[in-house]
Protein backbone atom coordinates (compact mmCIF):
# COMPACT_ATOMS: atom_id res chain seq x y z
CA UNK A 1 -26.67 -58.10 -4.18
CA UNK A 2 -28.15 -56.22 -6.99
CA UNK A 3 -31.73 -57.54 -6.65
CA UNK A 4 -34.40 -57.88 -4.05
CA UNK A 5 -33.49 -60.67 -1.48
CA UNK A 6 -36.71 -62.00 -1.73
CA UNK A 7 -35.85 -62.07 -5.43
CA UNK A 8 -33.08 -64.35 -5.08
CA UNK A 9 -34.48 -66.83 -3.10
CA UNK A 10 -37.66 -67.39 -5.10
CA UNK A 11 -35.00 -67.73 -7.85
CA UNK A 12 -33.12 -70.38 -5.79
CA UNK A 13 -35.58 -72.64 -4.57
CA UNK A 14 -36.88 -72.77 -8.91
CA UNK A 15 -33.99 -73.19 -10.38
CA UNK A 16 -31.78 -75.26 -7.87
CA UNK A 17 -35.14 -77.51 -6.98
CA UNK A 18 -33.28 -80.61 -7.12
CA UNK A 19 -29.84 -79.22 -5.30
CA UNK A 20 -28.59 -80.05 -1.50
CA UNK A 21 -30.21 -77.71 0.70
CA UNK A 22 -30.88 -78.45 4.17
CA UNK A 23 -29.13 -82.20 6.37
CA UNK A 24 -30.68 -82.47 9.58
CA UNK A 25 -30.31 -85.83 11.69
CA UNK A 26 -28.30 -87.37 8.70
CA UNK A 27 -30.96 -86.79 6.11
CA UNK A 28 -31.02 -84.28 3.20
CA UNK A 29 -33.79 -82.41 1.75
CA UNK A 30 -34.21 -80.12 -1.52
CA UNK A 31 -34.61 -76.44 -2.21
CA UNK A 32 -37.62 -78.38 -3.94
CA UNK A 33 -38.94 -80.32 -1.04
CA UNK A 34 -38.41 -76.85 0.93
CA UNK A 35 -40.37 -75.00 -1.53
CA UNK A 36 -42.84 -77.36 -1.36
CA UNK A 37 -43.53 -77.56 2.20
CA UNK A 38 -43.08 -73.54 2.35
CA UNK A 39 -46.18 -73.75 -0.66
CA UNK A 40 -48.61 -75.95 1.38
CA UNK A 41 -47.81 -73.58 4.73
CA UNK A 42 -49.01 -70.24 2.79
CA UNK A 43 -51.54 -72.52 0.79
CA UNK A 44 -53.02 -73.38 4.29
CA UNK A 45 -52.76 -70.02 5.85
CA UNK A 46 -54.98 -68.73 3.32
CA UNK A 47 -57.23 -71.16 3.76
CA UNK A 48 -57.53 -70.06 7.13
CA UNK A 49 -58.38 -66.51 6.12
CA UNK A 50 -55.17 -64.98 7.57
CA UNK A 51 -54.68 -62.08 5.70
CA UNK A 52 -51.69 -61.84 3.35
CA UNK A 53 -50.28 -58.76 5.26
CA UNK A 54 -50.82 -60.25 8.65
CA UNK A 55 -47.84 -61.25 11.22
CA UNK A 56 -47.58 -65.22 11.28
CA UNK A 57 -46.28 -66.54 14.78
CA UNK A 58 -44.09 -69.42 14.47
CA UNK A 59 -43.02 -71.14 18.44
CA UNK A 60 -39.44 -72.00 16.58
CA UNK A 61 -37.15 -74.89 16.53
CA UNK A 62 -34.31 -76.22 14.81
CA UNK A 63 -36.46 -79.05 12.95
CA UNK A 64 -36.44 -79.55 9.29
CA UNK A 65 -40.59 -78.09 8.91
CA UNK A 66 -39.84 -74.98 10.65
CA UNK A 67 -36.97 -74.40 9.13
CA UNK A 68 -38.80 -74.86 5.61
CA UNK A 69 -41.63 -72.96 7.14
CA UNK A 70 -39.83 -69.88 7.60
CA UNK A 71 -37.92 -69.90 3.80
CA UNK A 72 -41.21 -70.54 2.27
CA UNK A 73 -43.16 -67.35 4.31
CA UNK A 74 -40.13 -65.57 3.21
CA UNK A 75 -40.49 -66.81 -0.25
CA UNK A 76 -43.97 -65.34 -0.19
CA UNK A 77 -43.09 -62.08 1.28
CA UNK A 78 -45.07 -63.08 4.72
CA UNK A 79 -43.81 -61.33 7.69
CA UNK A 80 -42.91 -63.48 10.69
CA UNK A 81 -42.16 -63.10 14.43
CA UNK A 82 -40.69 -66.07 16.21
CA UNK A 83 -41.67 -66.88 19.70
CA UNK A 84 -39.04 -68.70 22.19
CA UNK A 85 -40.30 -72.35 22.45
CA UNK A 86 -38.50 -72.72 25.78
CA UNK A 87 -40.48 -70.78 28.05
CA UNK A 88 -43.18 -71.59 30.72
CA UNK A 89 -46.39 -72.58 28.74
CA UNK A 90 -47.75 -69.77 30.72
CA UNK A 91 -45.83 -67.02 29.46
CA UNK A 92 -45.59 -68.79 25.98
CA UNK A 93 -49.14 -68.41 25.74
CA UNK A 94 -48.92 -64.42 27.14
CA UNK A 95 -46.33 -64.12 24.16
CA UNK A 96 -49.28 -65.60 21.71
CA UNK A 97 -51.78 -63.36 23.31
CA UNK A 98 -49.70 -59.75 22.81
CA UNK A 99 -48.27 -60.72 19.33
CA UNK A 100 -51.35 -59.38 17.06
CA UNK A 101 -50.68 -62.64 14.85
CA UNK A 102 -53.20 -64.02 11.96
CA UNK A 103 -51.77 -67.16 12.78
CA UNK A 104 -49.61 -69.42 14.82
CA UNK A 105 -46.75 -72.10 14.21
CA UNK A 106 -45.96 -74.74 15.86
CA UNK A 107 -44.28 -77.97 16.31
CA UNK A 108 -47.44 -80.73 16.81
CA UNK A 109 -45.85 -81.80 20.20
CA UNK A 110 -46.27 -78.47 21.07
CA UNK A 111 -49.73 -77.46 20.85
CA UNK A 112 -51.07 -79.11 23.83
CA UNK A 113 -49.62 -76.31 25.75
CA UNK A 114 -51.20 -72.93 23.99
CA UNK A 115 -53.79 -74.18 21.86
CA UNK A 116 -56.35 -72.18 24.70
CA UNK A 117 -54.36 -69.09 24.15
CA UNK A 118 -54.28 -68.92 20.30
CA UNK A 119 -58.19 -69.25 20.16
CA UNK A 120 -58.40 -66.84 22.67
CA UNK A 121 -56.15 -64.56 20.33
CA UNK A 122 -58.31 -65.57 17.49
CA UNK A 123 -55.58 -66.80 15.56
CA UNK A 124 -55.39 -69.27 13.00
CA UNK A 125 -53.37 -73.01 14.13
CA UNK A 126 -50.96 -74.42 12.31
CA UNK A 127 -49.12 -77.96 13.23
CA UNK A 128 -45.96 -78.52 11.68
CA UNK A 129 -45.62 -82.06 11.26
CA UNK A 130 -42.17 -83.80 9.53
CA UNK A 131 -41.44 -82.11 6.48
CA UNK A 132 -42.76 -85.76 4.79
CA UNK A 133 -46.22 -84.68 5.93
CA UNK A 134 -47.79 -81.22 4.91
CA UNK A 135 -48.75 -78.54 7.89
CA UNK A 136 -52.03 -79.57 8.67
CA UNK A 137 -54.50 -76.95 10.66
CA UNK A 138 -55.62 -77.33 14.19
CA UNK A 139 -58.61 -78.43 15.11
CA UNK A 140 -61.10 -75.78 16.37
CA UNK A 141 -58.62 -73.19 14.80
CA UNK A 142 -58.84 -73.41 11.42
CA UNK A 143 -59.84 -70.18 10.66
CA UNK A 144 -58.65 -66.90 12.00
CA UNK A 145 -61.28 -64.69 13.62
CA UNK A 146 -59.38 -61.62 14.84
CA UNK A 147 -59.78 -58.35 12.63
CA UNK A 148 -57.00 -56.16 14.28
CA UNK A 149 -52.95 -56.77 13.69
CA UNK A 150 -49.86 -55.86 14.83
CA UNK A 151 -48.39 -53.76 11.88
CA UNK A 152 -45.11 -53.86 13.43
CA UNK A 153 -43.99 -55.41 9.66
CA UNK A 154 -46.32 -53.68 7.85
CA UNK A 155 -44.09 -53.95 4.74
CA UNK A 156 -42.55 -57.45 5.79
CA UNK A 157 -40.10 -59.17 7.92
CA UNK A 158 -39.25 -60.98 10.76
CA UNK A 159 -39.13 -60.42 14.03
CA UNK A 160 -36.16 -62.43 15.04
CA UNK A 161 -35.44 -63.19 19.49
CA UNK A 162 -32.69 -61.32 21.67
CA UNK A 163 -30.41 -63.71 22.66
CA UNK A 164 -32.71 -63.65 26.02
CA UNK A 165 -29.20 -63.84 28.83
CA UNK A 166 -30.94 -61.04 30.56
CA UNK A 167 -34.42 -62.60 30.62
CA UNK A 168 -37.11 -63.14 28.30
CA UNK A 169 -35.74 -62.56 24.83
CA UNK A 170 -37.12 -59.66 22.85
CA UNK A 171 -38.52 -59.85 19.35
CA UNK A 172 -36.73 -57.41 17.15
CA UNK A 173 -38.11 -56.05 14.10
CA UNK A 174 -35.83 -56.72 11.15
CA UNK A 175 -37.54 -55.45 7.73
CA UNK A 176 -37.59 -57.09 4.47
CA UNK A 177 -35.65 -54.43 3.14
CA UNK A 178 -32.54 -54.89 5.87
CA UNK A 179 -32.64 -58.35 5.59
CA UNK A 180 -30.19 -58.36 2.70
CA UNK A 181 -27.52 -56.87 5.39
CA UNK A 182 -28.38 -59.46 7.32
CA UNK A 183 -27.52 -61.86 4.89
CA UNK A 184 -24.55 -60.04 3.95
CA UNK A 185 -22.65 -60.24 6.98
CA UNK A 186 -22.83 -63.79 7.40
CA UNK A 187 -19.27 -65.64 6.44
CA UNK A 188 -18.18 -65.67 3.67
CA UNK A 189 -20.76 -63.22 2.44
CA UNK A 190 -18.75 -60.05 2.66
CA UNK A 191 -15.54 -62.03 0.33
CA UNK A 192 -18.10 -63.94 -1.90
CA UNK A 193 -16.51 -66.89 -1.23
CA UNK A 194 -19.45 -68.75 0.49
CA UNK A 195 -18.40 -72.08 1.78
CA UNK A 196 -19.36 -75.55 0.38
CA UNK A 197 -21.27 -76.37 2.99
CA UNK A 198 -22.95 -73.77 6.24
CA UNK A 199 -22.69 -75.64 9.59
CA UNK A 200 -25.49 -74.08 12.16
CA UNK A 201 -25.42 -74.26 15.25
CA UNK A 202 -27.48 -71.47 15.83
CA UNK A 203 -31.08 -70.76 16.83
CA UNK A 204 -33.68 -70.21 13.83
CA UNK A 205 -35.09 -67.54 16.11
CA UNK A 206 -32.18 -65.97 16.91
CA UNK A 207 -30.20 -63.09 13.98
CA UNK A 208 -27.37 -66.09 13.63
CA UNK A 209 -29.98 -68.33 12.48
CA UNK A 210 -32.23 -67.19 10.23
CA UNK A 211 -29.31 -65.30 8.62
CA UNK A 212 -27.78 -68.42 7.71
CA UNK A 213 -30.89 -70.06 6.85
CA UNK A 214 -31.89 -67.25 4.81
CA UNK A 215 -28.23 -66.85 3.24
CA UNK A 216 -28.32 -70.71 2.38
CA UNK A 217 -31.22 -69.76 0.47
CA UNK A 218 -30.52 -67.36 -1.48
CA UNK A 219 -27.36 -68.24 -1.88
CA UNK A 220 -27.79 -72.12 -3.00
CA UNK A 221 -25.57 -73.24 0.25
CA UNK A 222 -25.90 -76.57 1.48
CA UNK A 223 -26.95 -76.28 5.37
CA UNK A 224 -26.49 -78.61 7.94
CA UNK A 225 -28.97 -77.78 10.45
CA UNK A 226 -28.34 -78.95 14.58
CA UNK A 227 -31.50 -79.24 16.87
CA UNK A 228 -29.27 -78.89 19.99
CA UNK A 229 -25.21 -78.33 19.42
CA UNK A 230 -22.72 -81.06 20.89
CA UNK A 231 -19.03 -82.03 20.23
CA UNK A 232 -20.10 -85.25 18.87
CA UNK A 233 -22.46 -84.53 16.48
CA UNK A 234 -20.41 -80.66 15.05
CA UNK A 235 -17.44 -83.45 14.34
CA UNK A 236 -19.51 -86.09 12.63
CA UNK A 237 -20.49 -83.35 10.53
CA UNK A 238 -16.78 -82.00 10.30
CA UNK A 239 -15.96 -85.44 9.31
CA UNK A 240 -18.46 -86.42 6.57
CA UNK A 241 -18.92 -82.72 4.88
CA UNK A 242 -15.41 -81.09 5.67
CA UNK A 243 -16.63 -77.61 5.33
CA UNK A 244 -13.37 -74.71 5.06
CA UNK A 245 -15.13 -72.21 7.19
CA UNK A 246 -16.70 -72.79 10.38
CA UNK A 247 -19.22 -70.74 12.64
CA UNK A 248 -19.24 -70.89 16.50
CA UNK A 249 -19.73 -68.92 19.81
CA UNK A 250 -17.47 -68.78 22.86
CA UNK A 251 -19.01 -72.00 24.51
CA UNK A 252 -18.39 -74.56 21.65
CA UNK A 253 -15.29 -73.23 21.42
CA UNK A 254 -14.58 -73.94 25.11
CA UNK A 255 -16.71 -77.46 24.77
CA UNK A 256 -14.11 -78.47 21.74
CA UNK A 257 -11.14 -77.20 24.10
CA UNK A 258 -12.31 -79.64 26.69
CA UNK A 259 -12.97 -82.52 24.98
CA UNK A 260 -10.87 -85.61 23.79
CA UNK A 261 -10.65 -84.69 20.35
CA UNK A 262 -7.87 -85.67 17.66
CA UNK A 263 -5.60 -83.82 16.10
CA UNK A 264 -6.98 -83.44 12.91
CA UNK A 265 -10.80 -83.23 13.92
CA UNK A 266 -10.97 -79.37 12.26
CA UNK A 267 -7.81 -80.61 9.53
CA UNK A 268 -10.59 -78.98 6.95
CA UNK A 269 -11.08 -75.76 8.40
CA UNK A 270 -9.66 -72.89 7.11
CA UNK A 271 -11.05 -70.02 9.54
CA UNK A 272 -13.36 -70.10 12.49
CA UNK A 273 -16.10 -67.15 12.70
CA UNK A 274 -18.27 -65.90 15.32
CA UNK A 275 -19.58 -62.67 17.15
CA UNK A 276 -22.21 -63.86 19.09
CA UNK A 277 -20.22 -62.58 22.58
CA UNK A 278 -17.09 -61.85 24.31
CA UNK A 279 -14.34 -64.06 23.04
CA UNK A 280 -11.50 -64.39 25.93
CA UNK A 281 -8.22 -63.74 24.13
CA UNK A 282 -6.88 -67.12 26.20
CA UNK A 283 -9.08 -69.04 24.86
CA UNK A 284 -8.29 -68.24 21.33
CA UNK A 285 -4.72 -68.30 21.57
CA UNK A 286 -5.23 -71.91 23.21
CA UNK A 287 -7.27 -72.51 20.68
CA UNK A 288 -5.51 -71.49 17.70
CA UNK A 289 -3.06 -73.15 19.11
CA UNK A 290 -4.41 -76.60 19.61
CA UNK A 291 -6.26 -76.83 16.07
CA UNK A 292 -3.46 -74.74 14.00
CA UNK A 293 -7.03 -72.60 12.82
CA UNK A 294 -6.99 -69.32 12.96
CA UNK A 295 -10.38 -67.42 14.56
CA UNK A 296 -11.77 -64.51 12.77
CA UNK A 297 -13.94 -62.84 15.73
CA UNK A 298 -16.63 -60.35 15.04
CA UNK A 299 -19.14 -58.26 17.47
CA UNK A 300 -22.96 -58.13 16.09
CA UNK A 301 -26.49 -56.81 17.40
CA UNK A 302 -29.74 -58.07 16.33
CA UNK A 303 -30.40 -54.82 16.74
CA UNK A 304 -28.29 -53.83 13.65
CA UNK A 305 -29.32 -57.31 11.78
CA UNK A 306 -25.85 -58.79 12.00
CA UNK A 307 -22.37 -58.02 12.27
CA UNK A 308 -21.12 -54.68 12.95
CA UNK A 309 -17.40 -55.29 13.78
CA UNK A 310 -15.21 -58.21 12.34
CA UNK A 311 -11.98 -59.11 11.35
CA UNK A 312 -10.73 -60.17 7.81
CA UNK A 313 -8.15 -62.82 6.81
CA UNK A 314 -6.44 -59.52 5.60
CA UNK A 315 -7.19 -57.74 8.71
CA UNK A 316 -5.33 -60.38 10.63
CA UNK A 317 -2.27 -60.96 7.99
CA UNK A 318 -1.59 -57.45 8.24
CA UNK A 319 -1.44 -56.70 12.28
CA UNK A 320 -1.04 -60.06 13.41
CA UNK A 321 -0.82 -60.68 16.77
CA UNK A 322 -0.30 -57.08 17.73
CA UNK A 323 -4.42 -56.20 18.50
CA UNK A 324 -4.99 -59.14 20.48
CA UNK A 325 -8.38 -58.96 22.10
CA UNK A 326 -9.98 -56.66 19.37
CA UNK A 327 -13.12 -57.77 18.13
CA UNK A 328 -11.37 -55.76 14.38
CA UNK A 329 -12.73 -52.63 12.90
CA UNK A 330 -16.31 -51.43 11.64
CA UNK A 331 -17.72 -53.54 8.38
CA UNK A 332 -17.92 -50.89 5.28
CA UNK A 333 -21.09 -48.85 5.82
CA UNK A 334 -20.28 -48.65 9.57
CA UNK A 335 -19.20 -46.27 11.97
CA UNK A 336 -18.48 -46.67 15.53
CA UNK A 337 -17.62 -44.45 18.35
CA UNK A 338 -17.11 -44.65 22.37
CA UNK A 339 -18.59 -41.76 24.11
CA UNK A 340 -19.06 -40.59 27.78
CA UNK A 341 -21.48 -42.05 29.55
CA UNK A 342 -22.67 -39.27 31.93
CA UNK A 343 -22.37 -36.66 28.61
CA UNK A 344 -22.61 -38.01 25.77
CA UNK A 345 -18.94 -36.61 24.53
CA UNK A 346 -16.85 -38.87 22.01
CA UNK A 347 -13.81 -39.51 23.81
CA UNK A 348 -10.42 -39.70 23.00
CA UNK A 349 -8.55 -43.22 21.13
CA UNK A 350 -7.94 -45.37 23.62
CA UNK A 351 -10.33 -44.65 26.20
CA UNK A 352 -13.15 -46.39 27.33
CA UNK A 353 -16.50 -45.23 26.78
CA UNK A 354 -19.92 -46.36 25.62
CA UNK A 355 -20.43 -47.59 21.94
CA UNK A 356 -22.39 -45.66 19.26
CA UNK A 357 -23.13 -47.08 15.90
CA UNK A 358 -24.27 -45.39 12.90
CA UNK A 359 -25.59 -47.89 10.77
CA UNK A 360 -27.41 -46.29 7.78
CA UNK A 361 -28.56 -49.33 5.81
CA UNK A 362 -30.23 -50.09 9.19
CA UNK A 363 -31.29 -46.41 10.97
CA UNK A 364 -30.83 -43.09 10.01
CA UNK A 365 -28.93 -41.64 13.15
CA UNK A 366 -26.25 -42.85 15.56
CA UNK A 367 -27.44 -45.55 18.15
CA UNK A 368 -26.14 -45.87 21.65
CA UNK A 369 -25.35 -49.14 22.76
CA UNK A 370 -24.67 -50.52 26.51
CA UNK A 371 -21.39 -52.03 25.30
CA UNK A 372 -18.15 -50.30 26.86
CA UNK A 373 -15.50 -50.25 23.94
CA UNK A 374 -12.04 -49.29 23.63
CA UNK A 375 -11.16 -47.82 19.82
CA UNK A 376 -7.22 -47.64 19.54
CA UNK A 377 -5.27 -45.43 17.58
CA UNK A 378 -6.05 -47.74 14.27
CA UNK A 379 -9.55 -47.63 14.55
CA UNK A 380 -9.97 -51.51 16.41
CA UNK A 381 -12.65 -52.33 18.66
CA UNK A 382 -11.85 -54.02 22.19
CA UNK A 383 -14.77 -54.84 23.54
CA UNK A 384 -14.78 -54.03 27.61
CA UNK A 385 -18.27 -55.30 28.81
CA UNK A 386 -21.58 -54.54 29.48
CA UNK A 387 -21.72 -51.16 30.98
CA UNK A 388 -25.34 -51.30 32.06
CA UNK A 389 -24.88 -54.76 34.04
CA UNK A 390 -21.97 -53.00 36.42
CA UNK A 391 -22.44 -54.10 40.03
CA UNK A 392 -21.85 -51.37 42.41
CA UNK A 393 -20.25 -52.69 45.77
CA UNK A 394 -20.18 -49.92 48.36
CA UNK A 395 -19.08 -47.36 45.75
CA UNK A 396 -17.48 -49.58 43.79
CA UNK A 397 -17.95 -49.98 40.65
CA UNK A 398 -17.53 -53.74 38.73
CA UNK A 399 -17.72 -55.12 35.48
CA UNK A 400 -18.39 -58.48 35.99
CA UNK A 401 -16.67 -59.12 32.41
CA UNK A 402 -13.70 -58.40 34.26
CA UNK A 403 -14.52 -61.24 37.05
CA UNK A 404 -14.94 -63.67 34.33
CA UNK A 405 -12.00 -62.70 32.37
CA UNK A 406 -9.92 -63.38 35.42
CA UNK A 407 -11.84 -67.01 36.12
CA UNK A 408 -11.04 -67.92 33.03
CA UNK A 409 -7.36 -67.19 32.99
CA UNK A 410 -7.37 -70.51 35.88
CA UNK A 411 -6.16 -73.59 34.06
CA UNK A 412 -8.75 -75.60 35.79
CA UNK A 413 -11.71 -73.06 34.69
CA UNK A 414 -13.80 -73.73 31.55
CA UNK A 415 -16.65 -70.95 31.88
CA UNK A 416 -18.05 -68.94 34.40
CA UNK A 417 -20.66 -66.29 34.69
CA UNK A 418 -20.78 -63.32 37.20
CA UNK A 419 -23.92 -61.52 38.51
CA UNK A 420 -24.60 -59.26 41.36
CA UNK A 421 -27.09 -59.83 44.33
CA UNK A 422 -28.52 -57.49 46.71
CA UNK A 423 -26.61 -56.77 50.38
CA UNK A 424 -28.22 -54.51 52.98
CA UNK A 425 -25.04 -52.79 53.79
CA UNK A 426 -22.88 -52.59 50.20
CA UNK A 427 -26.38 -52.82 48.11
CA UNK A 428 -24.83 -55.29 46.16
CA UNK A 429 -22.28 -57.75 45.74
CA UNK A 430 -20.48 -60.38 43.11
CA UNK A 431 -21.19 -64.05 43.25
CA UNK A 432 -19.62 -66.57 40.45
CA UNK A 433 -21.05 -69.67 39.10
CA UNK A 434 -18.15 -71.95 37.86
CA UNK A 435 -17.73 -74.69 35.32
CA UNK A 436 -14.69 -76.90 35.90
CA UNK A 437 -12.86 -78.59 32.85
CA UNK A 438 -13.58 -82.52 33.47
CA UNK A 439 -10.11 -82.90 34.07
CA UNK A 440 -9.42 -80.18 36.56
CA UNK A 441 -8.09 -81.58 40.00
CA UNK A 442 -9.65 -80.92 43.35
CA UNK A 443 -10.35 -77.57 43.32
CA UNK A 444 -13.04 -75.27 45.15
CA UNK A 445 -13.88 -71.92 46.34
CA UNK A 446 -10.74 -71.28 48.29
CA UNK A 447 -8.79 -72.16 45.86
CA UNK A 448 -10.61 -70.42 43.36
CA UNK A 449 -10.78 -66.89 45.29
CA UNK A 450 -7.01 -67.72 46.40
CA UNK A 451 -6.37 -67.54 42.39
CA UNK A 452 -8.45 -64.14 41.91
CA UNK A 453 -6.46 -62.50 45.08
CA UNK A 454 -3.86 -62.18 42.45
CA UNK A 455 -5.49 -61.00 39.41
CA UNK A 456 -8.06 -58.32 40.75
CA UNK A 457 -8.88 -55.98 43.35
CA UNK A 458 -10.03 -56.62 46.71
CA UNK A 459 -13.45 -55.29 45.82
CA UNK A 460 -13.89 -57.47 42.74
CA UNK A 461 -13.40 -60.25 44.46
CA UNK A 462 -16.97 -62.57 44.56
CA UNK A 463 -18.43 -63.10 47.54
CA UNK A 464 -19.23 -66.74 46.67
CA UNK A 465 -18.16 -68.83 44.18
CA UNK A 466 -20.36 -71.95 43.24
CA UNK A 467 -19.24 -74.92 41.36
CA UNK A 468 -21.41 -76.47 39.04
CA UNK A 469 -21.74 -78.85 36.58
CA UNK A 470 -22.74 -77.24 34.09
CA UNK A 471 -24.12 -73.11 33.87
CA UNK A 472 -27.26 -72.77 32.94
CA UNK A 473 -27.80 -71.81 29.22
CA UNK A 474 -30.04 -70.18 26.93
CA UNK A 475 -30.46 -72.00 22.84
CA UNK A 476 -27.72 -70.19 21.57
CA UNK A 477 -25.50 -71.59 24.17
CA UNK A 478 -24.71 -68.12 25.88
CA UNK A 479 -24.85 -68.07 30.08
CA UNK A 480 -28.25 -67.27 30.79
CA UNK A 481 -27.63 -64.41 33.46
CA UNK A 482 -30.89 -64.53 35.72
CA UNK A 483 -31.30 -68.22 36.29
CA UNK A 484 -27.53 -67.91 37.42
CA UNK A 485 -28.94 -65.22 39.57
CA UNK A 486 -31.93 -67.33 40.94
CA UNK A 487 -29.30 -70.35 41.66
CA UNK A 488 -28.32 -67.63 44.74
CA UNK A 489 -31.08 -66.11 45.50
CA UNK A 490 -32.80 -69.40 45.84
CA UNK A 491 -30.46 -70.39 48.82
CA UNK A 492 -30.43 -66.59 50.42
CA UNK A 493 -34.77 -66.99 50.65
């Protein structure tokens, strides 16, 4: 992109006012109608008397008006920090109370729950209603009274959520000025071949979403926007828009391998892309497989404001099969590195150590990560787990990656997640929380740990293992770690 981002959007949203631009429930809107609402949010904000250079909270959901929201306080160069709309109302309204926010967004079913802590905050209210019906402002907070600010986006931004699998999700400053990157490695961005139409099923809050949001924008993309993802309604869409390139994370992928579908439910996609976690190598084969669609994995940090690591149609022509597992090599402008964890040394190809990334569009010096990589002769990535979230069993150390790699490789297994809980005499120990495929036969623990006897050590092997339903999730579908963790501590109380 030669010009400012911010640039290219504004240009957008004038002079494709009557294009596509976003379907949600079955309904299209404009770049016009999304200009428009974006207008009457800054319109009322400074009616308010929120500062121009002030943070604007926005409680964020996949809904048309947020959505619109967000594009048009880009649009005006407003920085923004999303809040997770999923929390307690307590700690939503600690969130509102720390954030240093002019103003707050949020969905008019909403408010009930933190309208207190906003006019404690002194910020500004904003309801956003359906995108038919302008923002309007909240009674008893129509103006904002605070004088100080968080200055975190001094320049402007957002401040877009951790995926939150580890507990609360973090906001994570990502400036103006990086949010081109951002846009960049979104698919298709890197080739310039951006696809007829964006499926997301990704969080607005999260890097994934906004970054497609903001890409669709700027890019004149049509965007078919999901409130929650499910098999039925990613295949209606499928069906009625028949995009060539496809975004998804390791759970829909799983959720399409276990449903009923037919054969030619993806027949229109080209490549499937994704980044958001671990992919297990199984499950791609399976699923490349089953659909005759190759996946094109990636590994990203919000950290970094997007992808980091991918692989390329030409990537994958010219190796093949042959780096199963790899998550591909550095995007240009990237460097990675595994290093020792106790020193700090890079070691050799083909050893494990922690990752560094130097990133300079993004920082100006390497950053250590807590992801345990792998680089191979070639320069691929294989991604070997989390290092900080080892569980050390009497001496012992274990990745619970590895746990859930081997769950996984059952037949009757569709996810599972792996934490560790305290034990007064190994200080802690491995317990699994299992989601069966809903045609898997009678199977349980013993079966289950009967399985893993066979595919791991002695000391990896969980002390419980818990079927349920379904695993607890966070919005961007990924295992959400501690209430897997409560589910046992619950019963040890």
């Amino acid at each position: 992109m030669s010009h400012d981002v911010i640039d290219q959007l504004r240009a957008n949203l004038r002079d494709h006012s009557e294009d596509r631009a976003i379907e949600f429930e079955g309904r299209w809107i404009s770049w016009g109608d999304v200009a428009r609402y974006g207008d009457a949010v800054v319109a009322q904000l400074d009616a308010a008397g929120c500062p121009p250079t002030a943070k604007v909270g926005i409680i964020i959901r996949n809904r048309l008006a947020h959505a619109a929201a967000v594009v048009g306080l880009l649009a005006h160069r407003r920085s923004v920090s999303f809040v997770y709309p999923f929390l307690p109302a307590a700690v939503i309204a600690e969130n509102i109370e720390s954030l240093g926010a002019a103003a707050i967004l949020a969905d008019e079913q909403d408010w009930p729950n933190f309208r207190d802590a906003a006019a404690q905050a002194g910020c500004a209210g904003l309801a956003l209603c359906s995108i038919d019906k302008d923002a309007v402002l909240v009674e008893g907070l129509e103006r904002c009274t605070r004088t100080g600010f968080d200055d975190a986006l001094a320049d402007g931004g957002i401040e877009v959520l951790s995926s939150g699998t580890t507990g609360t999700p973090k906001r994570i400053p990502m400036a103006l000025k990086l949010l081109e990157r951002a846009v960049m490695s979104a698919p298709g961005a890197e080739s310039g071949k951006a696809p007829p139409v964006q499926i997301n099923i990704w969080p607005l809050g999260g890097v994934g979403g906004v970054c497609l949001l903001t890409g669709a924008a700027v890019n004149n993309t049509p965007l078919v926007l999901m409130e929650r993802f499910s098999v039925d309604a990613l295949v209606d869409a499928l069906r009625r828009h028949r995009p060539d390139m496809l975004g998804l994370n390791p759970t829909a992928i799983a959720m399409l391998m276990d449903a009923n579908l037919p054969d030619d439910a993806l027949s229109s996609v080209e490549v499937v892309s994704g980044g958001s976690a671990y992919l297990d190598p199984d499950l791609q084969d399976r699923f490349e497989k089953r659909f005759g669609v190759p996946i094109l994995w990636g590994m990203g940090a919000t950290e970094f404001c997007g992808t980091i690591i991918r692989w390329t149609p030409q990537m994958r022509a010219q190796v093949g099969d042959s780096k199963r597992g790899s998550t591909g090599l550095p995007m240009p402008g990237v460097e990675i590195k595994a290093v020792d964890p106790e020193n700090g040394a890079e070691v050799a190809r083909g050893q494990e150590g922690l990752m560094e990334v130097y990133c300079p569009s993004v920082r100006p010096d390497w950053v250590r990560t807590t992801d345990l990589v792998m680089i191979d002769e070639d320069g691929y990535v294989f991604h070997r787990g989390r290092f900080d979230g080892a569980i050390v069993r009497g001496g012992f150390k274990i990745l619970p990656e590895r746990v859930v790699d081997a769950l996984r490789r059952h037949p009757a297994v569709v996810d599972a997640s792996v934490v560790g809980i305290p034990d007064t005499r190994l200080g802690a120990v491995p317990v699994a929380a299992v989601e069966l495929s809903h045609s898997a036969g009678a199977i349980d623990q013993d079966a289950l740990i009967a399985f893993l006897r066979q595919e791991l050590p002695a000391t990896h092997i969980p002390k419980e293992i818990r079927i349920v339903d379904a695993l607890p999730r966070t919005p961007s579908l990924k295992v959400s770690l501690n209430d897997v963790k409560r589910m046992f501590l619950a019963d040890a109380a």
